[in-house]
Protein backbone atom coordinates (compact mmCIF):
# COMPACT_ATOMS: atom_id res chain seq x y z
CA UNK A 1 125.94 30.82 110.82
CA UNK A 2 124.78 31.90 114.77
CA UNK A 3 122.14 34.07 115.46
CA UNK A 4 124.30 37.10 116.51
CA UNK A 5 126.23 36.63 113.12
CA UNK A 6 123.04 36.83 111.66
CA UNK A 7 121.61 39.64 113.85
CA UNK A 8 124.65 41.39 113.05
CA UNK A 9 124.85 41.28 109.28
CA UNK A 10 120.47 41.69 109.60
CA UNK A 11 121.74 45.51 111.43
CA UNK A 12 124.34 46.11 109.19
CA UNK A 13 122.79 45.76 105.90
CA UNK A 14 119.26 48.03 107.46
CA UNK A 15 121.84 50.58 108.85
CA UNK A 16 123.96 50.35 105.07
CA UNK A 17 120.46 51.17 103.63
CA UNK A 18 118.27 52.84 105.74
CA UNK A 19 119.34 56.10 105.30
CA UNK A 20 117.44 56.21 102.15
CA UNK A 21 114.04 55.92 103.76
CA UNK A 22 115.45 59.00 106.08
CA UNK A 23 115.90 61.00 102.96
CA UNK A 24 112.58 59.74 101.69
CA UNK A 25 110.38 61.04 104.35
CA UNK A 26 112.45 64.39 104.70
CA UNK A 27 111.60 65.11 101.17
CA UNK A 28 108.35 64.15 101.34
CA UNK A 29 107.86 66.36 104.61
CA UNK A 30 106.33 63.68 106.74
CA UNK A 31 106.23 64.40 110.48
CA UNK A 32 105.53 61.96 113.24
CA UNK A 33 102.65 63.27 114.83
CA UNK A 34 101.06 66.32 115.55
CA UNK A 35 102.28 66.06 119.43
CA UNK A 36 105.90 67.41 117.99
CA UNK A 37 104.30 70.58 117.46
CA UNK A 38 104.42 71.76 120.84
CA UNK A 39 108.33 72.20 119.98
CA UNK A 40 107.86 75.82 119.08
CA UNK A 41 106.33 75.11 115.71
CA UNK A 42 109.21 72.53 114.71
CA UNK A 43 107.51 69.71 114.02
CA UNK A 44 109.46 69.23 110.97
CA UNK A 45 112.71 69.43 112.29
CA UNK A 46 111.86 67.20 115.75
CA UNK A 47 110.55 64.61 112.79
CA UNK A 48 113.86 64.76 110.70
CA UNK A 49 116.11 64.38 113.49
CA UNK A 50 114.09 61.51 115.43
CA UNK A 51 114.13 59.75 111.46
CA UNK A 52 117.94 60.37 111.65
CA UNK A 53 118.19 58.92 115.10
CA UNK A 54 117.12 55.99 114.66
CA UNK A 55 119.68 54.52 112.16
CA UNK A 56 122.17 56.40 113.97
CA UNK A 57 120.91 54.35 117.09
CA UNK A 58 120.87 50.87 115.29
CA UNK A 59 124.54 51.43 114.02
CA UNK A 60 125.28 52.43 117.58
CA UNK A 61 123.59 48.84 118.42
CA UNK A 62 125.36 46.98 115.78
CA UNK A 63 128.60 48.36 117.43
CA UNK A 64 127.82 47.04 120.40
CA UNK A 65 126.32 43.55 119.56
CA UNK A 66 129.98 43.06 117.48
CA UNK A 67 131.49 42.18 120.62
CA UNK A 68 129.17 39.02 120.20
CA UNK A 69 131.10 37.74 117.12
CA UNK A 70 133.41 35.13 116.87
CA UNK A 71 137.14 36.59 117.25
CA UNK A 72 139.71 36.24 114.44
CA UNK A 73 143.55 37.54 113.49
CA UNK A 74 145.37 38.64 110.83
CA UNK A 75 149.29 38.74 112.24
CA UNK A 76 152.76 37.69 111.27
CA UNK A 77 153.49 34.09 111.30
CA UNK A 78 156.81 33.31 111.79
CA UNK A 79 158.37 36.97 111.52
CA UNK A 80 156.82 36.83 108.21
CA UNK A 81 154.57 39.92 107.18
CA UNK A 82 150.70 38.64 106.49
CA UNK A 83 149.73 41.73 105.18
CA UNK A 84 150.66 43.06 101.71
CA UNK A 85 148.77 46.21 100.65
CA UNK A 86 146.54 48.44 102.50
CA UNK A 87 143.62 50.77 100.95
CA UNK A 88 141.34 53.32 102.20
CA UNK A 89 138.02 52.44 100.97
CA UNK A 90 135.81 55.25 102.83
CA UNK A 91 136.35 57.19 99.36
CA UNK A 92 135.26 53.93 97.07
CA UNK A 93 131.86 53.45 98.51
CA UNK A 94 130.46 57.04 99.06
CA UNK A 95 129.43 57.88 95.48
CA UNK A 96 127.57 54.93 95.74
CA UNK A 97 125.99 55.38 98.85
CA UNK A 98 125.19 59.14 97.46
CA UNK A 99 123.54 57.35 94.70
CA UNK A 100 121.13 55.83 97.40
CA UNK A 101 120.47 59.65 98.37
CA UNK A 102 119.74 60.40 94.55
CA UNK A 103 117.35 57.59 94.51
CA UNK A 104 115.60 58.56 96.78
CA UNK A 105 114.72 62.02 95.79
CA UNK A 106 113.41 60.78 92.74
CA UNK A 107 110.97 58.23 93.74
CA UNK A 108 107.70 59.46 93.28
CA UNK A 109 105.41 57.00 95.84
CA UNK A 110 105.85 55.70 98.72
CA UNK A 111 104.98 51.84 97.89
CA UNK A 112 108.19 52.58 94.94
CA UNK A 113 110.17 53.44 97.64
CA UNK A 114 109.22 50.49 99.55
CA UNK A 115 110.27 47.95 97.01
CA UNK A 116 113.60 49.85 95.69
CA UNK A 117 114.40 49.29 99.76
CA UNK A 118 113.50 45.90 99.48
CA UNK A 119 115.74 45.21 96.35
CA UNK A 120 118.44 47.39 98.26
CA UNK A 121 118.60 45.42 101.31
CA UNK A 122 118.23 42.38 99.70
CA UNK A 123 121.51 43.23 97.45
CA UNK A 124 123.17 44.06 100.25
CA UNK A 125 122.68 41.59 102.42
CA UNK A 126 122.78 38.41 99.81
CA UNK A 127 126.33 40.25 98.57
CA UNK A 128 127.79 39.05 101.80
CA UNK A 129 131.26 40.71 100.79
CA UNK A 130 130.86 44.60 102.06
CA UNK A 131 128.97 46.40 104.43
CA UNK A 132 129.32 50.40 103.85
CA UNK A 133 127.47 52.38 106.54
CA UNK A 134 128.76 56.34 106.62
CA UNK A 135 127.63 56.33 110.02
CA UNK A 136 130.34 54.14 111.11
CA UNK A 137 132.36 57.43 110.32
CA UNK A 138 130.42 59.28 112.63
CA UNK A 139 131.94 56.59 115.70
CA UNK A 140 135.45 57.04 114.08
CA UNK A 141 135.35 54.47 111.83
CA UNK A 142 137.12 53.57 108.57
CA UNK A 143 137.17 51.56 106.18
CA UNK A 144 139.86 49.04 104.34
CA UNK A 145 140.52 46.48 101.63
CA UNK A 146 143.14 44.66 102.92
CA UNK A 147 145.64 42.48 100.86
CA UNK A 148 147.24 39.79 102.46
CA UNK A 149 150.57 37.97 101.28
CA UNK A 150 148.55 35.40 99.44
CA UNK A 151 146.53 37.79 97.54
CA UNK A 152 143.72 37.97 99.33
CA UNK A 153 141.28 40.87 99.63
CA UNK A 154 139.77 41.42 102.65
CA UNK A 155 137.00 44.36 103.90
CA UNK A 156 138.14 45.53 107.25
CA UNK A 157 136.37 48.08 109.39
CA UNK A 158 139.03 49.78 112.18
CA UNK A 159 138.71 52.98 114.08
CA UNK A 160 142.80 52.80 113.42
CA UNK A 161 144.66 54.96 110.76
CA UNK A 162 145.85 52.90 108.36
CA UNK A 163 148.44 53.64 106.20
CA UNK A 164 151.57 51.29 106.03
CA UNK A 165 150.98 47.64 106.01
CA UNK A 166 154.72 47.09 107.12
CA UNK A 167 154.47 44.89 110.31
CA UNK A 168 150.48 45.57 110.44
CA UNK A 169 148.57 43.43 111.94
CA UNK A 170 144.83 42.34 113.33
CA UNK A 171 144.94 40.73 116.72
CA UNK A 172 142.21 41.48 117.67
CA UNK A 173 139.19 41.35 114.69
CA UNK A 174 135.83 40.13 115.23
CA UNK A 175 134.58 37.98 112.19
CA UNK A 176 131.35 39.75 110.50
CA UNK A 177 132.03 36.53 107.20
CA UNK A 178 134.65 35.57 105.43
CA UNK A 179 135.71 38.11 103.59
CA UNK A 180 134.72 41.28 105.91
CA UNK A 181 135.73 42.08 109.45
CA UNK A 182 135.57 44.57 112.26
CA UNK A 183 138.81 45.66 114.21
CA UNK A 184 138.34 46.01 117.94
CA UNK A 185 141.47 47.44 118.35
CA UNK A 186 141.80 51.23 118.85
């Protein structure tokens, strides 16, 4: 595995998970510093959205450094279709994610927190099969299991609308591992 492989799947899994410490500190009503204050009393709400920025940022980053990763394709060999079934997965993965919202309203302490993160992004990352971020929905993003001719499942991540696999196909993907890729076609 290279570095940016590594950086990459490093961003993904923080930006998969960090939300969770963003809904942490919200509830918990911790600001930044006292500075923000001289927003018109909205220290709270500068706070919140600079928490929110920041994994919207990263996934921003992530986007970018995916241009770094080593290019792959999915397409018909010989006339023959390579792709067999296609499958929104946005849907799948967002009770789940809404569990990680759950979670963290209930945790009492901080140092909790800290190591249901830890255990989170560990998960995550070590899984090495899927890498769910909502925000990717926010930069048009969606996401698909993928079935090719030889029964494969794949995890792709396309800012296309999929929807019939009939004479689909991925020039152009960019190789996150084996099983999970990112479409740079639009």
């Amino acid at each position: 595995m290279n570095i940016i492989n590594l950086l990459f799947r490093l961003f993904l899994t923080f930006n998969a998970t960090s939300l969770i410490l963003v809904v942490y500190l919200v509830k918990e009503k911790i600001v930044i510093n006292s500075w923000l204050s001289c927003f018109l009393n909205m220290s709270y709400w500068c706070s919140y959205l600079l928490y929110l920025a920041i994994p919207v940022l990263l996934t921003f980053f992530s986007l970018l450094l995916s241009n770094k990763l080593a290019d792959d394709s999915i397409e018909a060999e010989r006339n023959q279709p390579v792709i067999k079934e296609v499958e929104q997965a946005n849907n799948a993965y967002l009770p789940s994610y809404l569990g990680y919202f759950f979670v963290a309203l209930s945790v009492p302490h901080c140092d909790t927190l800290i190591f249901v993160f830890i255990i989170l992004f560990l998960f995550t990352f070590l899984s090495q099969t899927l890498y769910f971020n909502p925000l990717f929905l926010v930069f048009g993003y969606h996401f698909y299991y993928v079935t090719t001719e030889t029964n494969i499942k794949i995890f792709v991540i396309s800012k296309r609308n999929l929807k019939n696999p009939k004479g689909l196909g991925f020039p152009n993907l960019k190789r996150i591992n084996d099983f999970t890729f990112i479409d740079k076609n639009k």
